[in-house]
Protein backbone atom coordinates (compact mmCIF):
# COMPACT_ATOMS: atom_id res chain seq x y z
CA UNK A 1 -71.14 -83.98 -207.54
CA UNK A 2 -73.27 -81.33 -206.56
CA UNK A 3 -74.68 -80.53 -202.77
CA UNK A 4 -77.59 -78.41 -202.78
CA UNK A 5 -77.90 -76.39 -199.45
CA UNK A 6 -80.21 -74.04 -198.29
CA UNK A 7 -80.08 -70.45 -198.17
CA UNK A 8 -77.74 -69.17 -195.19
CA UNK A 9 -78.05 -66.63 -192.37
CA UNK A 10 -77.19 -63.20 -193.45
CA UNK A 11 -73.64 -62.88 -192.75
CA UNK A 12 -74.48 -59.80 -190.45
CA UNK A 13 -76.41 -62.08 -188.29
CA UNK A 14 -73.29 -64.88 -187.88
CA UNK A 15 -71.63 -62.78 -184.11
CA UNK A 16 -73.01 -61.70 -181.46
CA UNK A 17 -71.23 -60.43 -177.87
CA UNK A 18 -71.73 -63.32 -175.09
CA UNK A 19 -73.87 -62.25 -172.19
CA UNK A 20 -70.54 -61.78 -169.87
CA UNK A 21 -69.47 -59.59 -172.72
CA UNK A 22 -65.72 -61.16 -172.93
CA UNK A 23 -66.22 -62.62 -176.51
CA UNK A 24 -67.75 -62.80 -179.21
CA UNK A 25 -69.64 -65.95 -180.13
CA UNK A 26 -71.74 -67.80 -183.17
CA UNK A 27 -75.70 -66.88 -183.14
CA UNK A 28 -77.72 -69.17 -182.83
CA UNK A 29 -78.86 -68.85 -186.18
CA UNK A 30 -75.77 -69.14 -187.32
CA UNK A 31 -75.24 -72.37 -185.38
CA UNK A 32 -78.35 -73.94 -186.61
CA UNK A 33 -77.50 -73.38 -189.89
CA UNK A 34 -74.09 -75.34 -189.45
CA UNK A 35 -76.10 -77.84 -187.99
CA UNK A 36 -78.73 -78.18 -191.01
CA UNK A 37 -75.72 -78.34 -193.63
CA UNK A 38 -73.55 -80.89 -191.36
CA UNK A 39 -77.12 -82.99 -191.23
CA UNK A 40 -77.02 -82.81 -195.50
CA UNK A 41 -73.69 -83.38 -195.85
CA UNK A 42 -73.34 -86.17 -193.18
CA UNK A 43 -72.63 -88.80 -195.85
CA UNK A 44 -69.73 -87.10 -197.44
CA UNK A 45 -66.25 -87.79 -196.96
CA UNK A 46 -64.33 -84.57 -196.87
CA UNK A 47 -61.27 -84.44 -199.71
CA UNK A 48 -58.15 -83.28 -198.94
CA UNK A 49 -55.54 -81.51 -200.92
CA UNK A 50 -56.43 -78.57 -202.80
CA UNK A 51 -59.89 -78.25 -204.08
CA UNK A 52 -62.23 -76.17 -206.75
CA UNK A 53 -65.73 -74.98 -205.79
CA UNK A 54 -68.14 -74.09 -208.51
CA UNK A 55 -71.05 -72.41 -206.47
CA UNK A 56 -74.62 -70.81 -207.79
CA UNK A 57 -76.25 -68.80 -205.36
CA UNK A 58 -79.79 -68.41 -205.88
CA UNK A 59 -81.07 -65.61 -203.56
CA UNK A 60 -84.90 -65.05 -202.17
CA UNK A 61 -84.81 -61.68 -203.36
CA UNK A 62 -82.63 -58.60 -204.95
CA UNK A 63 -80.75 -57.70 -202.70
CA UNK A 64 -77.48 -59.00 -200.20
CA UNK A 65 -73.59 -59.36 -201.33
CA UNK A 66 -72.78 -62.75 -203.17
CA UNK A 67 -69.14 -62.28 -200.82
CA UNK A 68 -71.01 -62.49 -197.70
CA UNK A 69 -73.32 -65.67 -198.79
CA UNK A 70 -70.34 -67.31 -199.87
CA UNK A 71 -68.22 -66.63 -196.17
CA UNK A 72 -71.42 -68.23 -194.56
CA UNK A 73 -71.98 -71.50 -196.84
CA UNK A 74 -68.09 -72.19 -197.02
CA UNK A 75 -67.61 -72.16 -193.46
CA UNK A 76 -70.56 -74.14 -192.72
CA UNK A 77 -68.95 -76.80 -195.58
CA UNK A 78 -65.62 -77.23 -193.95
CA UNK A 79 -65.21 -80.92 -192.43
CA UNK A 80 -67.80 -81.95 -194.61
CA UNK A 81 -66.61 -81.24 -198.70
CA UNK A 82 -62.89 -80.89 -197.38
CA UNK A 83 -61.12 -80.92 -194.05
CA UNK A 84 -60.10 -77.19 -194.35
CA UNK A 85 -61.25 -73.94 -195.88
CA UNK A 86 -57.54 -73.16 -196.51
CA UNK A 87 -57.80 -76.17 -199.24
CA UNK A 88 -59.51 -73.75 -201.40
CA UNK A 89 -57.26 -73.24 -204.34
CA UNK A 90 -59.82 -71.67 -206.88
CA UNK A 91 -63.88 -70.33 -206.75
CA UNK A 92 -66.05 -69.73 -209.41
CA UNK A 93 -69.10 -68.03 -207.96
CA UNK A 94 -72.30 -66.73 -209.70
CA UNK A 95 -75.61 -65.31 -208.64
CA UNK A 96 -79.35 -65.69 -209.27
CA UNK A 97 -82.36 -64.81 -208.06
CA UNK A 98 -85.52 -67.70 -207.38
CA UNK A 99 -87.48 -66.05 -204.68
CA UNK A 100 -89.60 -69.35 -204.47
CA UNK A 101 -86.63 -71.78 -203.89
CA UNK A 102 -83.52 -69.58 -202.49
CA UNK A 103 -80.78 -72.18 -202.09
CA UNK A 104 -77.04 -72.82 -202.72
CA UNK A 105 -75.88 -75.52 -205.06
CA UNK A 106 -72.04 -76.56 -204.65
CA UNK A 107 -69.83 -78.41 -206.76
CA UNK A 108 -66.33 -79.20 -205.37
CA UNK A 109 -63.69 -80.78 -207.35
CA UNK A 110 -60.10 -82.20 -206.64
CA UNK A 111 -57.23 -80.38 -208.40
């Protein structure tokens, strides 16, 4: 199956220091955008053992790392397409650009 997400946070925008300056803590960019995904992916049930992730990134314009899209959307995914980012055995990543419909599409198989 494949989950189509949208477009996350810049991965530079994911921290910032807490007001009491004592930690650091999620944005709340960052948090909303955990929130959109868990709200998409609500109706999964996560899968356990080790997994495969086939993931197209198709970014709103030229520029950004395809490392630093993939730390955002995987994170946001974990609980939802498996229990634990730690069950990720293999990733096959690729990039595109579709400035009018920047989104992430997921595939996650069982190994």
């Amino acid at each position: 199956m494949i989950y189509t997400l949208p477009y996350p946070t810049s991965v530079n925008r994911l921290w910032t220091i807490a007001k009491n300056a004592r930690r650091i803590v999620p944005t709340k960019g960052a948090r909303y955008y955990k929130q959109e995904v868990g709200w998409l992916l609500a109706e999964t049930d996560p899968l356990s053992g080790m997994v495969m992730l086939t993931i197209r990134v198709y970014r709103p314009r030229k520029a950004g790392d395809l490392d630093n899209v993939l730390k955002v959307a995987l994170d946001a995914c974990e609980g939802y397409l498996y229990v634990n980012d730690k069950q990720i055995e293999e990733i096959h990543a690729y990039r595109f650009d579709d400035k009018h419909n920047p989104r992430i599409e997921i595939e996650v198989k069982k190994l």
